[in-house]
Each structure stands twice: as C-alpha cells, then as structure tokens.
N, C-alpha and C. Protein backbone atom coordinates (compact mmCIF):
# COMPACT_ATOMS: atom_id res chain seq x y z
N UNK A 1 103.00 37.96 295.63
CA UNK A 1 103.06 38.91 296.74
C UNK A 1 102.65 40.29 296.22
N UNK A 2 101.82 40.98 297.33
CA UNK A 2 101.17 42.60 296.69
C UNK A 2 102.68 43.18 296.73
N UNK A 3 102.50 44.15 295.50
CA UNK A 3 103.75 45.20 295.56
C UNK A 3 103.18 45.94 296.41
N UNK A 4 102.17 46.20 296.48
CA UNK A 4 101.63 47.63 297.51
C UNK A 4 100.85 47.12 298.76
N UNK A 5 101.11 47.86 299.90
CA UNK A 5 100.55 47.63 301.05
C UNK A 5 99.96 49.03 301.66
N UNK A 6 98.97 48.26 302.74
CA UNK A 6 98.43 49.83 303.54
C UNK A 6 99.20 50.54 304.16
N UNK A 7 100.51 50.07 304.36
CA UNK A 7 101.54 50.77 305.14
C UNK A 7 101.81 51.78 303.84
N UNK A 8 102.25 51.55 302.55
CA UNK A 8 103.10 52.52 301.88
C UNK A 8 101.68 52.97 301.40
N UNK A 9 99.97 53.07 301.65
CA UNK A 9 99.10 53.97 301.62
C UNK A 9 99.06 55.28 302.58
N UNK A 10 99.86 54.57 303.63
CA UNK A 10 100.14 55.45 304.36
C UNK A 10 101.06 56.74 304.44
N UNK A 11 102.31 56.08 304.33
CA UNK A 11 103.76 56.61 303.56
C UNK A 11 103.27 57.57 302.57
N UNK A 12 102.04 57.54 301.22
CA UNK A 12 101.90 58.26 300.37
C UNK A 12 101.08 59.65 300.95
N UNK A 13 100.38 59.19 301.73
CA UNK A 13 98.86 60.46 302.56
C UNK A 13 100.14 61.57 303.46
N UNK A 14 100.91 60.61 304.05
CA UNK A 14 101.69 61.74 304.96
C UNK A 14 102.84 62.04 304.19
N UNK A 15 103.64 62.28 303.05
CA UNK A 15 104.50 62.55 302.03
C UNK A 15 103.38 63.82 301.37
N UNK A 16 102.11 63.77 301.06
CA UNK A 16 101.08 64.44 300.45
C UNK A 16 100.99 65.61 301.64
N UNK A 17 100.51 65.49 302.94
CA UNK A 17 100.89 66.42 303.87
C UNK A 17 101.85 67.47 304.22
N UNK A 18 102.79 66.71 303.87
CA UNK A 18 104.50 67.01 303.84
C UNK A 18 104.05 68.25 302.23
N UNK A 19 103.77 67.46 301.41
CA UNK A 19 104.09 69.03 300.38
C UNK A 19 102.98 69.56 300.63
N UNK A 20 101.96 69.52 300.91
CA UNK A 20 100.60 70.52 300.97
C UNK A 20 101.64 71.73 301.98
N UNK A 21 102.24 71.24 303.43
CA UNK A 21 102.81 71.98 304.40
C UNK A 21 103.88 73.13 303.44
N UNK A 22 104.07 72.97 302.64
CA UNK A 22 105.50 73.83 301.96
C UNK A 22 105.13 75.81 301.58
N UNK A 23 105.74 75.72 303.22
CA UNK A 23 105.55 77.42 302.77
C UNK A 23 105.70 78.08 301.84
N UNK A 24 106.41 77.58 300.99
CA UNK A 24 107.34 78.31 299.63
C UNK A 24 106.46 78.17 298.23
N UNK A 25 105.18 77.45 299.02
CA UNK A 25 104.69 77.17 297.35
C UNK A 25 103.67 78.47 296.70
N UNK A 26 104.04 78.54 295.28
CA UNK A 26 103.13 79.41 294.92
C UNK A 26 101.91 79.07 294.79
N UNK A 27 101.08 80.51 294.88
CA UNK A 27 99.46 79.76 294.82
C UNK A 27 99.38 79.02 294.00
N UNK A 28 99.57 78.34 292.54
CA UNK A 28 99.39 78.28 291.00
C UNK A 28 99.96 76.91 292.22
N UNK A 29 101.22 76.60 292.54
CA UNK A 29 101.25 74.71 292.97
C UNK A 29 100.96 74.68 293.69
N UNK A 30 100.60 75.63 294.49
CA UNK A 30 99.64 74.76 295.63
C UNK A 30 98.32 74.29 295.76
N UNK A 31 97.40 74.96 294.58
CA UNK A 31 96.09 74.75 294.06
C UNK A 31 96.44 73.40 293.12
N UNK A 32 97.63 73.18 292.53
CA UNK A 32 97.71 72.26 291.91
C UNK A 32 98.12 70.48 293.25
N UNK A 33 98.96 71.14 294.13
CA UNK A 33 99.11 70.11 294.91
C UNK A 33 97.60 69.67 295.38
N UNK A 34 96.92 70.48 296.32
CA UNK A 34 95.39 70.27 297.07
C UNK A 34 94.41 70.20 295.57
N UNK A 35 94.77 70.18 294.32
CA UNK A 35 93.62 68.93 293.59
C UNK A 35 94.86 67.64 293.36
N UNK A 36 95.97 67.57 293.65
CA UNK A 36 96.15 65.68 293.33
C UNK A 36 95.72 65.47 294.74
N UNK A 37 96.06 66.04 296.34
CA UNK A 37 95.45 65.47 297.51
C UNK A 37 94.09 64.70 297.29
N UNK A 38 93.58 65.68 296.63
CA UNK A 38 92.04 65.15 296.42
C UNK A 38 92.02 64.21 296.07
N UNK A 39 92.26 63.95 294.38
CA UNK A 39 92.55 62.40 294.05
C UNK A 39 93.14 61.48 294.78
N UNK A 40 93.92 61.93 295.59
CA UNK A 40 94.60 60.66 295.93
C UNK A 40 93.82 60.33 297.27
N UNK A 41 93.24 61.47 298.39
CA UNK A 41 92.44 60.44 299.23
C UNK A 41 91.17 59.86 298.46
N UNK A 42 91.06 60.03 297.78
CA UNK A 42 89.67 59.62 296.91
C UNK A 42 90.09 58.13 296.62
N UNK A 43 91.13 58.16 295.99
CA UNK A 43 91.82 56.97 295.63
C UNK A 43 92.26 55.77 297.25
N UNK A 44 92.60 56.68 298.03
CA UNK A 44 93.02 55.80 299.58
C UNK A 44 91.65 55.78 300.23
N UNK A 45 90.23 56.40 300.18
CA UNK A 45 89.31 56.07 300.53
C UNK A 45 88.85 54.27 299.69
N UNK A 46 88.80 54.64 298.37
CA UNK A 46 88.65 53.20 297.69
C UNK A 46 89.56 51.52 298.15
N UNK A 47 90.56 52.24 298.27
CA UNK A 47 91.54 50.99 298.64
C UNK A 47 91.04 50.53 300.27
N UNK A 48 90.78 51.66 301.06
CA UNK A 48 90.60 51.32 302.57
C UNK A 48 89.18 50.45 302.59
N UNK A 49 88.12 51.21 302.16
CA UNK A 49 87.06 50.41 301.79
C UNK A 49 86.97 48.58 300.95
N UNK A 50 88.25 49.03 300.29
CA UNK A 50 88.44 47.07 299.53
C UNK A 50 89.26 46.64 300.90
N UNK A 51 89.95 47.17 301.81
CA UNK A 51 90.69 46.33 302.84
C UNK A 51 89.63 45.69 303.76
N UNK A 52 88.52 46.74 303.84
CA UNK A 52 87.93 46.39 304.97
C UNK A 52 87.02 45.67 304.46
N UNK A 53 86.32 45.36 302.99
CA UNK A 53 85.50 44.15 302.86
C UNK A 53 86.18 42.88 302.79
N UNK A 54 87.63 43.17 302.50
CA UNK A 54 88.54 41.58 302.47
C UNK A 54 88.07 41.18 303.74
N UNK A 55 88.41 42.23 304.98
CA UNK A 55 88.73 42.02 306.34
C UNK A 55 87.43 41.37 306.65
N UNK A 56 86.04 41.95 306.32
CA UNK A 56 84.89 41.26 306.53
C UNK A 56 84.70 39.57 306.36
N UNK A 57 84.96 39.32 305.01
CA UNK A 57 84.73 38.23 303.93
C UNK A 57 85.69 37.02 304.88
N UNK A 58 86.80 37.33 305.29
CA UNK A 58 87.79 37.30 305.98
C UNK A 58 87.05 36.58 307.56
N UNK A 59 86.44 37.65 307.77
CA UNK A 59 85.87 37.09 309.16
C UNK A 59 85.11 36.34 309.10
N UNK A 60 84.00 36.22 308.15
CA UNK A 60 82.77 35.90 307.92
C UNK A 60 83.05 33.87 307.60
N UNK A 61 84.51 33.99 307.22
CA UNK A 61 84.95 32.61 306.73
C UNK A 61 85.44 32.49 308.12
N UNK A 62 86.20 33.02 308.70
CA UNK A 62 86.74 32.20 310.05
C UNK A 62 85.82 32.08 311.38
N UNK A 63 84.70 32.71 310.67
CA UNK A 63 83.24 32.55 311.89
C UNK A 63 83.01 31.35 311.86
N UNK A 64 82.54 31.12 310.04
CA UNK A 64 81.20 30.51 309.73
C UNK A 64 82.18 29.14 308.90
N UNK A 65 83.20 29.52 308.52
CA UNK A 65 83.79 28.13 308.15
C UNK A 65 83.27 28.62 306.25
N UNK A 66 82.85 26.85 305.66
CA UNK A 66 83.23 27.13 304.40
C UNK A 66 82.11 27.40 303.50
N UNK A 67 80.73 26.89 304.86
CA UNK A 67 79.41 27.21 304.22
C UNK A 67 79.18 28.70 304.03
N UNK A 68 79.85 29.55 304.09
CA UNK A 68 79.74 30.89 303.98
C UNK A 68 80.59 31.17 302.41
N UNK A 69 81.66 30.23 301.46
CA UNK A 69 82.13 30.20 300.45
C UNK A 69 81.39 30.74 299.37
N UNK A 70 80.52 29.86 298.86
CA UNK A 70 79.73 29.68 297.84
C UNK A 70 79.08 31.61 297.87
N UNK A 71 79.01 32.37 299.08
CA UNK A 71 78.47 33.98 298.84
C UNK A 71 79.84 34.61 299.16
N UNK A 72 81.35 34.20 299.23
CA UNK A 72 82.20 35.13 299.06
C UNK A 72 83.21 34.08 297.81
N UNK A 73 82.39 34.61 296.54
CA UNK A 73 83.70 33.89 295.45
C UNK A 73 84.84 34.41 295.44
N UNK A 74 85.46 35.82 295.67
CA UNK A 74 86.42 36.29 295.68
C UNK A 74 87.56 35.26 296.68
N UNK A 75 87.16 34.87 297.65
CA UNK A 75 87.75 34.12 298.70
C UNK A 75 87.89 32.59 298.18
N UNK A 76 86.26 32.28 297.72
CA UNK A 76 85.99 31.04 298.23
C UNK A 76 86.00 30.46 296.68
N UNK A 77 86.52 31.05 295.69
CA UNK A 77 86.25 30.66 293.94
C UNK A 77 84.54 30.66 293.73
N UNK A 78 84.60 29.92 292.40
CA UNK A 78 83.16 29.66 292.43
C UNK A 78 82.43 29.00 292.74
N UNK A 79 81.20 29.20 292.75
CA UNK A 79 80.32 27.67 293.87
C UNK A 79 80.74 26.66 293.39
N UNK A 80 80.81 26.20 291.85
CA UNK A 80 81.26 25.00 291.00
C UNK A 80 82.33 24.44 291.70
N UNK A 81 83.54 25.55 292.06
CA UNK A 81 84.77 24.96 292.36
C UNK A 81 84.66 24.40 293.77
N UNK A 82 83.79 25.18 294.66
CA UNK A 82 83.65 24.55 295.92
C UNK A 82 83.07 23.21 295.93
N UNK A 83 82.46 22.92 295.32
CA UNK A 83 81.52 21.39 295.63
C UNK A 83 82.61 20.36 295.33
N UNK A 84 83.44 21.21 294.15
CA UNK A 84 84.03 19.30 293.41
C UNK A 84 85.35 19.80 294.97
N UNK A 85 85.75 20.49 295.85
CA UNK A 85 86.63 20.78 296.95
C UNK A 85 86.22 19.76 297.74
N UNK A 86 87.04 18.81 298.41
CA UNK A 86 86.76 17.53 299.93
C UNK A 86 86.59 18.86 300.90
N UNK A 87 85.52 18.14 301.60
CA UNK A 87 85.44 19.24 302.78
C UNK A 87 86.32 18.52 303.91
C-alpha cells in the first residue's frame, strides 16, 4: 500500500499556503519559505503528471483490453511476461 497519496499532496500545497500567509514573517523566512514553495510545487507538478499517465495507461487498458500490454510494461510487465500469461 502507497504511504503517500494525492490527498496528503494536497494537505502539503495548502499547509505551504498557510505559512507563505504568516504576517509575522521576516523578509529573510519568507524569501526562504517562497524558495521551498517552489520546490515543492515543482515537486507536486511531477507527481500530478505521474498520476495522470497512470490514469492514461489505466484507461488505455480498460478501453483496449490486454493487446494494449505489451506498450504499457509498467502496468502490463514485460512483453515476455505477457505471452507465457493465459489470455
């Protein structure tokens, strides 16, 4: 089971909001908070982008069934493993 989900990607972007918002911060952390923001949507851009090719690969198998395997190995293993598979 994933320890991490898009929900607690979420939880992290609006917690990141939450301190960017902090009236009290000095310039010196707040220039330091808005460069980890950076990294980190940089980092939640990457992860959203791997959700949504699962989500593709994903569809592309419940379209097309298993003849679509052998071009998604991540899903479908390797072509090798598919052939010796009973269809």
């Amino acid at each position: 089971m994933a320890k991490n989900k898009l929900s607690d990607l979420n939880d992290h972007l609006f917690a990141q909001i939450e301190r960017l918002s902090d009236e009290d911060m000095t310039p010196e952390k707040l220039a330091a908070e808005a460069q980890r923001a950076e990294a980190i949507v940089g980092l939640a851009d990457q992860v959203v982008r791997i959700a949504d090719t699962s989500l593709r690969a994903a569809t592309l198998f419940a379209k097309h069934g298993r003849e679509v395997l052998p071009m998604l190995p991540k899903i479908g293993g390797t072509p090798e493993k598919i052939e010796e598979q009973p269809k």
